[in-house]
Protein backbone atom coordinates (compact mmCIF):
# COMPACT_ATOMS: atom_id res chain seq x y z
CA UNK A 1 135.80 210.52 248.42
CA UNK A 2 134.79 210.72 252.12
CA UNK A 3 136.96 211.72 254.83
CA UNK A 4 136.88 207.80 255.88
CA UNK A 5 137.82 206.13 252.75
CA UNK A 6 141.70 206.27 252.41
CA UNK A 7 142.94 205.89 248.52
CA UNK A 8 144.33 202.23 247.64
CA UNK A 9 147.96 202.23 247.63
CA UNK A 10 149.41 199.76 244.64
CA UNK A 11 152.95 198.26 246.01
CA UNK A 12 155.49 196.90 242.91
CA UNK A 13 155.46 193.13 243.14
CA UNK A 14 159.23 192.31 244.37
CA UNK A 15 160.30 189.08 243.28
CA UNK A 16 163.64 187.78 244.71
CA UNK A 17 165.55 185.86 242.87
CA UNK A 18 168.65 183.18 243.26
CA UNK A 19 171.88 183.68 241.85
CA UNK A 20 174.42 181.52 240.95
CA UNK A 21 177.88 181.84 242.31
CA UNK A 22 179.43 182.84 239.22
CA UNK A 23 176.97 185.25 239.00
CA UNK A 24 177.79 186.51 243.09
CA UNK A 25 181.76 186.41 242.38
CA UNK A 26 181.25 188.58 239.76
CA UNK A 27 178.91 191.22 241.09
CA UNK A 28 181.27 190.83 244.23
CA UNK A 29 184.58 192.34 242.23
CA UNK A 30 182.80 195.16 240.59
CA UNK A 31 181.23 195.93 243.88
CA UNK A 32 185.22 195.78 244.71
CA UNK A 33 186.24 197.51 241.86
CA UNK A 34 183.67 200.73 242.52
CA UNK A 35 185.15 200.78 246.26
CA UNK A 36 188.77 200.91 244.68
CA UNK A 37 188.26 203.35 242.43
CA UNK A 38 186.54 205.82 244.95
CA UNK A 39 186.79 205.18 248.60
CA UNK A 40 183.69 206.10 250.29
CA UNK A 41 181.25 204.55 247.61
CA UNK A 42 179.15 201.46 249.55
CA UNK A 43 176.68 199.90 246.86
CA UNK A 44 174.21 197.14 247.80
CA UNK A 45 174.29 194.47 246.00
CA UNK A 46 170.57 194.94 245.19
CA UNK A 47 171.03 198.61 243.94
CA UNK A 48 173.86 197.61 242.07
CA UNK A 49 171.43 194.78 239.95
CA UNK A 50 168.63 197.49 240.11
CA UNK A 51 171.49 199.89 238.20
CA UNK A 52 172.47 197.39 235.65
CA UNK A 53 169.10 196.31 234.52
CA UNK A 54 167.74 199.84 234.50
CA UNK A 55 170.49 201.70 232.09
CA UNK A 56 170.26 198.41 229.66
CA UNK A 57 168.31 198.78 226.90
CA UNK A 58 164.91 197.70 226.76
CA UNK A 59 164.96 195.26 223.84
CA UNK A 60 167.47 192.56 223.98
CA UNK A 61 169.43 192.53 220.86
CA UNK A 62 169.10 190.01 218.16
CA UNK A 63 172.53 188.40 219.56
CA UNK A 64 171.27 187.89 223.23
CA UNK A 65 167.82 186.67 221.67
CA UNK A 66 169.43 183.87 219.83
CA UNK A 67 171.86 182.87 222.55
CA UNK A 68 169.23 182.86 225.12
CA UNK A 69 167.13 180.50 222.58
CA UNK A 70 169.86 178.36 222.50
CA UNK A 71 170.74 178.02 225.63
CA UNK A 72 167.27 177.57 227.51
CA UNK A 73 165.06 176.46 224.60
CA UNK A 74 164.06 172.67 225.43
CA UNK A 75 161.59 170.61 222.86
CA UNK A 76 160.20 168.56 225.38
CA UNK A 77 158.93 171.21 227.40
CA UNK A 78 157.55 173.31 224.05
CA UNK A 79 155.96 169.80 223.00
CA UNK A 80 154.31 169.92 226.68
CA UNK A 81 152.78 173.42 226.21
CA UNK A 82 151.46 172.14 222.84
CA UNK A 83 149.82 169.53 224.46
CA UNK A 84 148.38 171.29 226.60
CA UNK A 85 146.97 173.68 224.33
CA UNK A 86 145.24 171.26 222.11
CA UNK A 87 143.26 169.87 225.53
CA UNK A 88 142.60 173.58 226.29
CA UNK A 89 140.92 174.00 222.93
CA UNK A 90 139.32 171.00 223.04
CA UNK A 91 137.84 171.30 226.76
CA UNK A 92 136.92 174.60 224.90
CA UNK A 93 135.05 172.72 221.97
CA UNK A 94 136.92 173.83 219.39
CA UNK A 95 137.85 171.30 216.80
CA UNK A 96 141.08 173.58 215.04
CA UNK A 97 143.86 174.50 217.14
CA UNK A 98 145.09 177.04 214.75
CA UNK A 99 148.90 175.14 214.19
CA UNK A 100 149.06 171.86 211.70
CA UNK A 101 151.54 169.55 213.47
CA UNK A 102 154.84 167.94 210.83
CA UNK A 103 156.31 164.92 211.81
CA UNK A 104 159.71 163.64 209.58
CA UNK A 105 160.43 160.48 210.00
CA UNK A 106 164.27 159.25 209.83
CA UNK A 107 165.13 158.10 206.34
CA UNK A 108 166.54 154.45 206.35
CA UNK A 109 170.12 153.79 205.25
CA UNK A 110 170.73 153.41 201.42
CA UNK A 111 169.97 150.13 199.68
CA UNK A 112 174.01 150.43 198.60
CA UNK A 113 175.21 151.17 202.31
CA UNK A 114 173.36 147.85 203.91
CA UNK A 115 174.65 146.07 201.04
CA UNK A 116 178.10 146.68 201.72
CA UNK A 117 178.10 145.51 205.38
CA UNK A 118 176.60 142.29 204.66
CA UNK A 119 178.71 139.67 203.44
């Protein structure tokens, strides 16, 4: 390396991000709760998140996995992503997407059940 070239330096992406106010008023009383348990102790609210995230493990366990499935998994968006897979792989030429699609259909009410509302 010549004197003249100076090495690359990499920064860490940052990526803010939005919190709810749930989320805030919470963070806000342990911030609280640090101060009251020793005076002197100032925490950003940043360094606090920074702390929590980095002494949690780093595999969620199979509990948070499920409820996080639950709670943010939406079929119309995983149906979207499907789609647009399948035009991928065809703008790609290839004829098998590697996934056979299943559609049920809704089974029609009983013979027995119609009969008994008519009259």
């Amino acid at each position: 390396m010549s004197e003249n070239e100076k090495p690359e330096i990499t920064r860490p992406k940052l990526e803010h991000v939005a919190l709810s106010v749930s989320s805030v008023l919470k963070i806000n009383a342990w911030l609280e709760q640090v101060s009251a348990k020793k005076k002197g102790v100032k925490i950003s609210r940043k360094d606090f998140i920074n702390w929590l995230i980095e002494k949690s493990p780093d595999n969620l366990s199979g509990g948070d996995l499920s409820a996080l499935i639950d709670r943010f998994y939406d079929e119309a968006k995983f149906l979207r992503h499907l789609l647009r897979e399948v035009n991928q792989a065809k703008a790609n030429g290839k004829t098998d997407t590697g996934f056979e699609l299943v559609v049920k259909t809704k089974k029609l009410e009983s013979k027995r059940e119609v009969d008994e509302v008519e009259p």
